[in-house]
N, C-alpha and C. Protein backbone atom coordinates (compact mmCIF):
# COMPACT_ATOMS: atom_id res chain seq x y z
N UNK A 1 -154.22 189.39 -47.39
CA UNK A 1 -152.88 189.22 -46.89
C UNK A 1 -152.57 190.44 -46.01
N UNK A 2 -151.94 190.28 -44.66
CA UNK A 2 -151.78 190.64 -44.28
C UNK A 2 -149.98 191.49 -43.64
N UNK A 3 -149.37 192.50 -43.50
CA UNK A 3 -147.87 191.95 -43.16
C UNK A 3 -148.04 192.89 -41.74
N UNK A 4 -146.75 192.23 -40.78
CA UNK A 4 -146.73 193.18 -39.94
C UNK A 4 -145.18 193.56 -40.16
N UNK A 5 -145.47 195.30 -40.01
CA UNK A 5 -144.36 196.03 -40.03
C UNK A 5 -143.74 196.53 -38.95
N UNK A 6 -142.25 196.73 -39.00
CA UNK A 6 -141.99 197.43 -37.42
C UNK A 6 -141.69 199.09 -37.89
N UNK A 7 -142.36 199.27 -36.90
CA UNK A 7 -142.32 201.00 -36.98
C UNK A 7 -141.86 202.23 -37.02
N UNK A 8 -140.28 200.83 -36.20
CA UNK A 8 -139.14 202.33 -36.33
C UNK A 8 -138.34 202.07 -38.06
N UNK A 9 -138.36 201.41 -38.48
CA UNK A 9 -137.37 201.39 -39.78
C UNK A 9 -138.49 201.14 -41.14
N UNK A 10 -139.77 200.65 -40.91
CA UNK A 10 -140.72 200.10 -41.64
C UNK A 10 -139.78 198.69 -42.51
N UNK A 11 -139.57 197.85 -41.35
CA UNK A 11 -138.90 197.28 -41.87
C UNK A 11 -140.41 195.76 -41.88
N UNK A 12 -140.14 195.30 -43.04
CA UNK A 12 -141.30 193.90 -42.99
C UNK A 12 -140.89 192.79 -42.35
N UNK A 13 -141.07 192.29 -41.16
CA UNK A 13 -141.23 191.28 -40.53
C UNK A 13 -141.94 190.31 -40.37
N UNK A 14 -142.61 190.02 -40.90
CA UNK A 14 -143.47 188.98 -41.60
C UNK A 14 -144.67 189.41 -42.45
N UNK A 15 -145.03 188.00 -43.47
CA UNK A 15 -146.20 188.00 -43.92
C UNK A 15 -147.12 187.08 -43.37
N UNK A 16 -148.28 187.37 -43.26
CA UNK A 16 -149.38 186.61 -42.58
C UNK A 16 -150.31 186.66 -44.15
N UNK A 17 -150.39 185.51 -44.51
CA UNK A 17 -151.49 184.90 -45.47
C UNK A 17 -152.66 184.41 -44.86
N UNK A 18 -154.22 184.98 -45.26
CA UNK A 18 -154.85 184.29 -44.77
C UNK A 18 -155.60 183.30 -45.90
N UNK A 19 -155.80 182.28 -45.87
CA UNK A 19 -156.51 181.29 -46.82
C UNK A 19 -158.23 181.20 -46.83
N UNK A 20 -158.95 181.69 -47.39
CA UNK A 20 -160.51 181.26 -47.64
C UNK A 20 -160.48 180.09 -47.69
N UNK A 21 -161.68 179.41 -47.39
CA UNK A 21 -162.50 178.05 -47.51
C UNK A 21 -163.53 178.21 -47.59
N UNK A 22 -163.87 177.54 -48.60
CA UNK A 22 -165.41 177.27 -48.87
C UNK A 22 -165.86 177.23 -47.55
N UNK A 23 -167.68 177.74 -47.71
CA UNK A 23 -168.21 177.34 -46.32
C UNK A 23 -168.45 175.75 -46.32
N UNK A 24 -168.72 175.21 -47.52
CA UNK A 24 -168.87 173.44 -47.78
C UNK A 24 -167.57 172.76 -47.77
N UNK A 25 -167.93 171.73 -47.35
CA UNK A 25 -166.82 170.84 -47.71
C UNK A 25 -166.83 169.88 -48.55
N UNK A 26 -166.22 169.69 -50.24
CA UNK A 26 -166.53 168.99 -50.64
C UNK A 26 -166.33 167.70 -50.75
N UNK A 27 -167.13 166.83 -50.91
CA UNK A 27 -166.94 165.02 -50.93
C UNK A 27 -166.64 164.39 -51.95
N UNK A 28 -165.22 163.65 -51.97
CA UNK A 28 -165.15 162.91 -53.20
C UNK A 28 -166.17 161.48 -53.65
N UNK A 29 -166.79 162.28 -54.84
CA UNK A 29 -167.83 160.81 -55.09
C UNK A 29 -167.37 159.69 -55.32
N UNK A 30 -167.95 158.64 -55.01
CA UNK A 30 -167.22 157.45 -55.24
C UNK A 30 -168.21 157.08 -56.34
N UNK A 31 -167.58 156.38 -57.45
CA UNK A 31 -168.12 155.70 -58.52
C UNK A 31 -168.27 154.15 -58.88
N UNK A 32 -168.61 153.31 -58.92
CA UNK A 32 -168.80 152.05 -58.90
C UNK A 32 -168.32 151.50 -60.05
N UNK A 33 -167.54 150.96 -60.57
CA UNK A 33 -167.48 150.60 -62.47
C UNK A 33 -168.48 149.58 -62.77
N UNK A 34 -168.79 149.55 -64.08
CA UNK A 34 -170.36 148.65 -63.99
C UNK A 34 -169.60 147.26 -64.07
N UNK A 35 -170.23 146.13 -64.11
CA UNK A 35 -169.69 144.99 -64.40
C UNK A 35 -168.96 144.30 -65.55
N UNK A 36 -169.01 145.12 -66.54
CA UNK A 36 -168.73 145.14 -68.15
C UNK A 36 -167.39 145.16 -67.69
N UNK A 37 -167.46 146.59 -67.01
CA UNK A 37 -165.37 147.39 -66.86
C UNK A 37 -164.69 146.02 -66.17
N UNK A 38 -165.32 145.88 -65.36
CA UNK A 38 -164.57 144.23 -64.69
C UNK A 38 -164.38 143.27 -65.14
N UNK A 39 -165.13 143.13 -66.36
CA UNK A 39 -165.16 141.78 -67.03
C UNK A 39 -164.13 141.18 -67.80
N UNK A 40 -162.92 140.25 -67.72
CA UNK A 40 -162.07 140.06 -68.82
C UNK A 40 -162.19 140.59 -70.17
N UNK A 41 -160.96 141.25 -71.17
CA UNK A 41 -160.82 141.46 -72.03
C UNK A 41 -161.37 140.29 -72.79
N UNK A 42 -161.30 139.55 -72.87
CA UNK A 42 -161.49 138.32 -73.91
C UNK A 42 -163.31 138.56 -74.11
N UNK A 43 -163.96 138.40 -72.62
CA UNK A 43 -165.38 138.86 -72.89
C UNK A 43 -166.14 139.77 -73.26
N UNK A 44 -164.90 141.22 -72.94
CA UNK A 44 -166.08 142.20 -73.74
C UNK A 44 -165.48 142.20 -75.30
N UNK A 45 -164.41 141.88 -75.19
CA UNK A 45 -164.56 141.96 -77.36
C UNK A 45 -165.64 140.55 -77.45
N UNK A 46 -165.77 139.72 -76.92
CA UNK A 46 -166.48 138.67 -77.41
C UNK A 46 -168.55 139.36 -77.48
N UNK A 47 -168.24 140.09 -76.85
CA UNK A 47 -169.79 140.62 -76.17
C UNK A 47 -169.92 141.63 -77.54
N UNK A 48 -168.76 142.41 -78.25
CA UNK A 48 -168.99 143.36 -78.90
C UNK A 48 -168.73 142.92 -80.22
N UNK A 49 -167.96 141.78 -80.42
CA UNK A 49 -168.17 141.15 -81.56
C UNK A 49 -169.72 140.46 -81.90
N UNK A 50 -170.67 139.56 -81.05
CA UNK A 50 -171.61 139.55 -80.96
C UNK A 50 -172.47 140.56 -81.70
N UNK A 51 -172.36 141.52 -80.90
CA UNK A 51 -173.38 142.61 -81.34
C UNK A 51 -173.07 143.42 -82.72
N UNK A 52 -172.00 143.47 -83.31
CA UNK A 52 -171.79 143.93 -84.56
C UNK A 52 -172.23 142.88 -85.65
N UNK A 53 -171.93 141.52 -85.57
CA UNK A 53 -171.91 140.70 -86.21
C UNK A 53 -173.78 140.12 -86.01
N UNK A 54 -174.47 140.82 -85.05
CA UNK A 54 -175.81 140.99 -84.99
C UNK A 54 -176.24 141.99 -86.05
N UNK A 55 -175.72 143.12 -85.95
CA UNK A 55 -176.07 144.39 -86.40
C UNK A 55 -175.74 144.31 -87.98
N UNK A 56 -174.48 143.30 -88.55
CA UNK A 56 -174.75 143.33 -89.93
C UNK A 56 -175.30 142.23 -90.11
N UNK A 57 -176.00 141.73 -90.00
CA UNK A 57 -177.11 140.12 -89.82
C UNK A 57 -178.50 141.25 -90.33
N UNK A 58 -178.88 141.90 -89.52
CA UNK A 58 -180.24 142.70 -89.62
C UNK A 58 -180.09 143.96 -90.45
N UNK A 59 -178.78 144.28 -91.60
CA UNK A 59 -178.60 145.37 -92.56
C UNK A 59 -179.40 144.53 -93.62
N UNK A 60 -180.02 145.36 -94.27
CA UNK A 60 -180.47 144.64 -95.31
C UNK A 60 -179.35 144.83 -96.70
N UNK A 61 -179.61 143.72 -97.14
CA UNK A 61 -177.82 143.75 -98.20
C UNK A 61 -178.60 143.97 -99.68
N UNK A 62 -177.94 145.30 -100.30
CA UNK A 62 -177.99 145.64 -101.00
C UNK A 62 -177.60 144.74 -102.23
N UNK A 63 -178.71 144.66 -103.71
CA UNK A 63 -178.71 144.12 -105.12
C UNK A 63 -177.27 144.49 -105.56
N UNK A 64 -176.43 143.59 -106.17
CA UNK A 64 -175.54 143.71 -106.60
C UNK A 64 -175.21 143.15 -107.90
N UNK A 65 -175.03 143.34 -109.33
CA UNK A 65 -174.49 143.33 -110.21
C UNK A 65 -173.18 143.50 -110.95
N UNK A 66 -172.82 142.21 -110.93
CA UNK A 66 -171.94 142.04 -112.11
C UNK A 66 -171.49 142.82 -113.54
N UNK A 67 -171.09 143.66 -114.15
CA UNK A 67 -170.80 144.20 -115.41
C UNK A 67 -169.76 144.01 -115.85
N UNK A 68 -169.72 143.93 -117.63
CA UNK A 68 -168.11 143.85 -118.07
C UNK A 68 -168.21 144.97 -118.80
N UNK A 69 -166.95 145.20 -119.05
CA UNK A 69 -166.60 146.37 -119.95
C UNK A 69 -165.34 146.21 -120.18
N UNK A 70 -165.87 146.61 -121.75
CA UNK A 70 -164.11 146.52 -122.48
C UNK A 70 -163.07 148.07 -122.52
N UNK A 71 -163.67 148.45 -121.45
CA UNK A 71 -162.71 149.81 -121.33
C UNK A 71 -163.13 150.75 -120.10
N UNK A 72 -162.26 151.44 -119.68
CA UNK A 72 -162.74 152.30 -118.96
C UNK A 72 -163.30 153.18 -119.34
N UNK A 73 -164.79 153.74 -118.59
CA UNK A 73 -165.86 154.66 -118.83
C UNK A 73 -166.18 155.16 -117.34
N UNK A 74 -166.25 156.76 -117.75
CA UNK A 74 -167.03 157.17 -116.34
C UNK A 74 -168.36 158.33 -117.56
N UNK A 75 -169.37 158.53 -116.16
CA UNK A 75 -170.48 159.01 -116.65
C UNK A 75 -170.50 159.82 -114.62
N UNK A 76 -170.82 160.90 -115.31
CA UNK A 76 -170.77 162.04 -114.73
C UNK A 76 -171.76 161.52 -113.31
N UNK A 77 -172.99 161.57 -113.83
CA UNK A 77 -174.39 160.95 -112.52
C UNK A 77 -174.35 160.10 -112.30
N UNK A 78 -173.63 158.92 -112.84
CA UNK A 78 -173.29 156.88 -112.39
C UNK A 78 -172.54 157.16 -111.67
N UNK A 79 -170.99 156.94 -112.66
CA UNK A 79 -170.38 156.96 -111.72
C UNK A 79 -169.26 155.96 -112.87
N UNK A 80 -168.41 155.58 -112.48
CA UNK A 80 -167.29 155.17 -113.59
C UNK A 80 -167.24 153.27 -113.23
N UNK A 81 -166.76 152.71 -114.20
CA UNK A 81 -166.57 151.18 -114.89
C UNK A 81 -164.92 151.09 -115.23
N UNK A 82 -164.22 150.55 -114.80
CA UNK A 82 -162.88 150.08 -115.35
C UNK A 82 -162.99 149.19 -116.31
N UNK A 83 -161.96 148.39 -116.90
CA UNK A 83 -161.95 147.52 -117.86
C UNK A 83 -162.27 146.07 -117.04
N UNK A 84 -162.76 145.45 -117.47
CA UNK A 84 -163.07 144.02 -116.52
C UNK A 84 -164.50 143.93 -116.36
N UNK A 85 -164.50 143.39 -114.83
CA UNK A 85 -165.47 142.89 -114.40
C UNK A 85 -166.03 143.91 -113.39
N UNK A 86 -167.08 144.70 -113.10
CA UNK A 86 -167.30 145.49 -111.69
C UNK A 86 -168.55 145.39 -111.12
N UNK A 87 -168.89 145.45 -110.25
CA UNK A 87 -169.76 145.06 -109.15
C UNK A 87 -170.28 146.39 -108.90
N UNK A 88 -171.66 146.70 -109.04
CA UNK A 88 -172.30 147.87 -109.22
C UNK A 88 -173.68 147.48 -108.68
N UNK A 89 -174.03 148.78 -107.76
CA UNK A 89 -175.96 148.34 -107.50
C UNK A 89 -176.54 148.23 -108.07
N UNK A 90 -177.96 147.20 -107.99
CA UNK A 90 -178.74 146.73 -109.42
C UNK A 90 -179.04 148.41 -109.79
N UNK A 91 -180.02 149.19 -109.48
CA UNK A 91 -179.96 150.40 -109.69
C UNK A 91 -178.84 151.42 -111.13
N UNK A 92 -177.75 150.86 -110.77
CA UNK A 92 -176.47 151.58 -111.40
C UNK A 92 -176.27 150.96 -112.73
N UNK A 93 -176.28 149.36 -112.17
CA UNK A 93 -176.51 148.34 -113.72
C UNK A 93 -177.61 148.70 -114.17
N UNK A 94 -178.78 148.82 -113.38
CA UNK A 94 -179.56 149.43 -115.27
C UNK A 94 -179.74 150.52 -115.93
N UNK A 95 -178.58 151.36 -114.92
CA UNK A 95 -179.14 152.67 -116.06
C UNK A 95 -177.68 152.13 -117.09
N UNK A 96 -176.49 151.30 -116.90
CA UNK A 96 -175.33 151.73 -117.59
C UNK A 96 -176.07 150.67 -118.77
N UNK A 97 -176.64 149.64 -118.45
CA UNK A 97 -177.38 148.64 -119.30
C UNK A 97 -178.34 149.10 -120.51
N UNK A 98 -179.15 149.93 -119.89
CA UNK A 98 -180.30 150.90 -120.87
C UNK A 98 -179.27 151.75 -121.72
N UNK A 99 -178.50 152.17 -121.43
CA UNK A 99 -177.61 153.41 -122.55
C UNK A 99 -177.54 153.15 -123.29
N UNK A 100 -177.24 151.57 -124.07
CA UNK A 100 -176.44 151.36 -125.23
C UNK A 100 -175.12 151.66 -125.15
N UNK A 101 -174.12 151.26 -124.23
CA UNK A 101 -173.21 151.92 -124.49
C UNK A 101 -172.48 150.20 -125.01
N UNK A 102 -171.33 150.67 -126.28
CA UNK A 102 -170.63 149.56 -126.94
C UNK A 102 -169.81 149.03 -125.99
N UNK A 103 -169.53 147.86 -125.47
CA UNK A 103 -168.52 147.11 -124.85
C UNK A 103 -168.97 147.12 -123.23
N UNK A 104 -169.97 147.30 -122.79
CA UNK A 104 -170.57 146.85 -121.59
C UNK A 104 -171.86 146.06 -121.47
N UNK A 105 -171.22 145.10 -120.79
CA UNK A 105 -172.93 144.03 -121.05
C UNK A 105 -172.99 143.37 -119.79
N UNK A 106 -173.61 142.63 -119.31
CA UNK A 106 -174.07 142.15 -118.18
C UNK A 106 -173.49 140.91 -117.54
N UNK A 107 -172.58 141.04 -116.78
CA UNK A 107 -171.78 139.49 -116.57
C UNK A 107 -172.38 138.11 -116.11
N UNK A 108 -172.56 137.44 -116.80
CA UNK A 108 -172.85 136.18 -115.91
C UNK A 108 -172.47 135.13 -114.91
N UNK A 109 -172.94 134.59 -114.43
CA UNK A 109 -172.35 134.12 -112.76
C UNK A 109 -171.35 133.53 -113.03
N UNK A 110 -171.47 132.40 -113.97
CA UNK A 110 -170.43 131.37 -114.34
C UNK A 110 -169.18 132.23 -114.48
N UNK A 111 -169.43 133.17 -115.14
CA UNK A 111 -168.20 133.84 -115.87
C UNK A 111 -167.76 134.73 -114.30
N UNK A 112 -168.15 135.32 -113.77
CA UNK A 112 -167.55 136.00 -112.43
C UNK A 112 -167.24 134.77 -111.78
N UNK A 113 -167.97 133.85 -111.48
CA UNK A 113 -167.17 132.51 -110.60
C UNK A 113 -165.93 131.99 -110.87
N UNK A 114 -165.79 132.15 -112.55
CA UNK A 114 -164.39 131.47 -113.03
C UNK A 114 -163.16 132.48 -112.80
N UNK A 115 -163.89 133.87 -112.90
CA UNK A 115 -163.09 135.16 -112.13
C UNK A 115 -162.33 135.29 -111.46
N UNK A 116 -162.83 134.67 -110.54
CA UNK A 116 -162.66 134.93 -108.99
C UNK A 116 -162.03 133.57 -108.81
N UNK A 117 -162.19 132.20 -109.37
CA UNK A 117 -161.55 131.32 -109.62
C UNK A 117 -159.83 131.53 -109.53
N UNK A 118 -159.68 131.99 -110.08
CA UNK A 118 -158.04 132.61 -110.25
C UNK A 118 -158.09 132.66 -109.35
């Protein structure tokens, strides 16, 4: 920045700013949106419902067991049972199965079907 002054009063009579510029000039890129971004709303949830509803198709679905119990129980390394009916990995049902523990036993289908019946 520059100013020029006058000499008899040093009085400031203007400022002169000078501005840098890059020696480049830069170009705004242009971007294309892919064909997806264009595509009606209705088609890409339809495109992404697809593919989730692919993706739990090819999970492999985990053993699941039925248990009753006449009370609530938790066990520290399982993991806890309410009173009823609970749905536990085969894994989980047999260790609570092997324990011996009084008032938990193994539900049968009929009996969860009439369950869930309600």
């Amino acid at each position: 920045m520059s100013e020029i002054i006058n000499d008899s009063n040093d009085e400031v009579l203007a400022v002169e700013e000078t501005v840098e510029t890059p020696a480049e000039t830069i170009e705004e890129a242009v971007v294309e949106a892919p064909e997806e971004a264009t595509a009606p709303v209705e088609e890409v949830v339809e495109v992404k419902q697809k593919k989730q509803k692919a993706s739990q198709e090819a999970a492999p679905k985990e053993d699941v067991v039925a248990i009753f119990s006449t009370k609530n129980i938790s066990w520290a390394e399982i993991g806890s049972l309410k009173t009823g009916y609970n749905l536990v990995p085969a894994e989980t049902a047999e260790q609570w199965l092997t324990a011996n523990i009084r008032g938990i036993r193994k539900a049968t289908p009929d009996e969860v079907a009439a369950r869930s019946a309600r």
